[in-house]
Protein backbone atom coordinates (compact mmCIF):
# COMPACT_ATOMS: atom_id res chain seq x y z
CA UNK A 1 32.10 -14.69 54.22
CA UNK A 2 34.98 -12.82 56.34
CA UNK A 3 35.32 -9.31 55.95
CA UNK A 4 39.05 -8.31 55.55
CA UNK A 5 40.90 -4.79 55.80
CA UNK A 6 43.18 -3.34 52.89
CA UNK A 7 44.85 -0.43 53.29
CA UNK A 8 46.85 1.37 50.28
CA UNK A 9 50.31 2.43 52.06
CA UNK A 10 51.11 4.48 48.68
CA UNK A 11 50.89 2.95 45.03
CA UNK A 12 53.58 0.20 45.83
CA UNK A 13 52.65 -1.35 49.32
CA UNK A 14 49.16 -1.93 51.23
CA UNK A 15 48.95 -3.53 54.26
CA UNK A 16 46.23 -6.50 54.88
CA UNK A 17 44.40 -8.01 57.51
CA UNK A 18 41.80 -10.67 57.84
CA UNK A 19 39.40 -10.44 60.24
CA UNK A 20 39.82 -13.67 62.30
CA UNK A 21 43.49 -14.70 63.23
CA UNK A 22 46.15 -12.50 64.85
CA UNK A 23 48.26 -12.01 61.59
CA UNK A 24 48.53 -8.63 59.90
CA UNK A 25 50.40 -8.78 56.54
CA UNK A 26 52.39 -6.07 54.40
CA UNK A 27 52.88 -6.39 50.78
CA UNK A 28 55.08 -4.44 47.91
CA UNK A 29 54.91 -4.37 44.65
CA UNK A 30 57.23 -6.26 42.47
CA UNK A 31 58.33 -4.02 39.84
CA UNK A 32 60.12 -6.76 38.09
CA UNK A 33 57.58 -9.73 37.93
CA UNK A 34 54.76 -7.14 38.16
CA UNK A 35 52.79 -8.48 41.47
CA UNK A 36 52.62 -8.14 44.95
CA UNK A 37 54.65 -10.19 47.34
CA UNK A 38 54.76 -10.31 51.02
CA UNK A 39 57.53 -8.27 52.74
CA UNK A 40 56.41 -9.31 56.43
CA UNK A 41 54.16 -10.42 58.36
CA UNK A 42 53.21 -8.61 62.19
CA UNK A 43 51.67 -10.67 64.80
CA UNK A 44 49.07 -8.85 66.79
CA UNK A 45 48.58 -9.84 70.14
CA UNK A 46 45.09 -9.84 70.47
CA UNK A 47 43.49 -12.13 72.84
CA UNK A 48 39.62 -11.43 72.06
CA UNK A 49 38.58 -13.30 69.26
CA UNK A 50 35.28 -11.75 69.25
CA UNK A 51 33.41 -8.86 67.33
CA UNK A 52 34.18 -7.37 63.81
CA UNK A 53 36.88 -4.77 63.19
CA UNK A 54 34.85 -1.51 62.65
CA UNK A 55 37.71 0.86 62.54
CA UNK A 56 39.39 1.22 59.36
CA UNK A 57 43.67 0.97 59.00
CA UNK A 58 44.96 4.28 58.88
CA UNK A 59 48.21 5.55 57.29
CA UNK A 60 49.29 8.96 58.20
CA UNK A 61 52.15 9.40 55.92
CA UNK A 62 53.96 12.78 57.81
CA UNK A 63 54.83 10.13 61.21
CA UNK A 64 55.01 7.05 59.22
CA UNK A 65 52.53 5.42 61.14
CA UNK A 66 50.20 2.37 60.59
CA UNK A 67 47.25 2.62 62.91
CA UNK A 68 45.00 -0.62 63.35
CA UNK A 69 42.14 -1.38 65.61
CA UNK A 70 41.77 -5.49 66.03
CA UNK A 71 39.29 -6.74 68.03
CA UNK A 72 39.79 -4.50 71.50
CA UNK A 73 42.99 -3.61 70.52
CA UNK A 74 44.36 -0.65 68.79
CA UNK A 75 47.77 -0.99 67.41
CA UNK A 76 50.39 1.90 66.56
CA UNK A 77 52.72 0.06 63.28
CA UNK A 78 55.78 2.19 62.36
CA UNK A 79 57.46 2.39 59.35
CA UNK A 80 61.20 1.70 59.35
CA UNK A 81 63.78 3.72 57.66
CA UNK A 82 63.67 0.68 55.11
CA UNK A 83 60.13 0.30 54.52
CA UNK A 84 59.28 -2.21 56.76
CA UNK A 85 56.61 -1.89 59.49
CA UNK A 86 57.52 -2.97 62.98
């Protein structure tokens, strides 16, 4: 079974990523059709394919600031003016 990491962005958007691969997605709510679709998808550049993510995603809201440990790697995902994370 592979583990994956949710994090709630606020009651509209999470962010989501698997534990194997190198793709990390973000997802909004719908408010018309009522689900979640994809808004984009960040590559992480993560060249160890080895161990298990034991660090929780981490939103702090005040900087707009994703924070994700993959692998080795520790990524620092900001939040655009328009929502998106780059």
């Amino acid at each position: 079974m592979q583990r994956k990491e949710n994090m709630f962005i606020s009651n509209n958007q999470f962010s989501f990523q698997p534990n194997t691969g190198n793709l990390m997605n973000t997802d909004e709510m719908d408010s018309q059709r009522k689900q979640f679709i994809k808004i984009n998808h960040i590559t992480l550049n993560s060249s160890d394919d080895e161990g298990i993510a034991q660090f929780p995603q981490q939103y702090i809201k005040s900087k707009q600031l994703l924070v994700n440990k993959h692998f080795q790697s520790v990524y620092l995902i900001r939040k655009s003016e328009y929502g998106k994370f780059i």
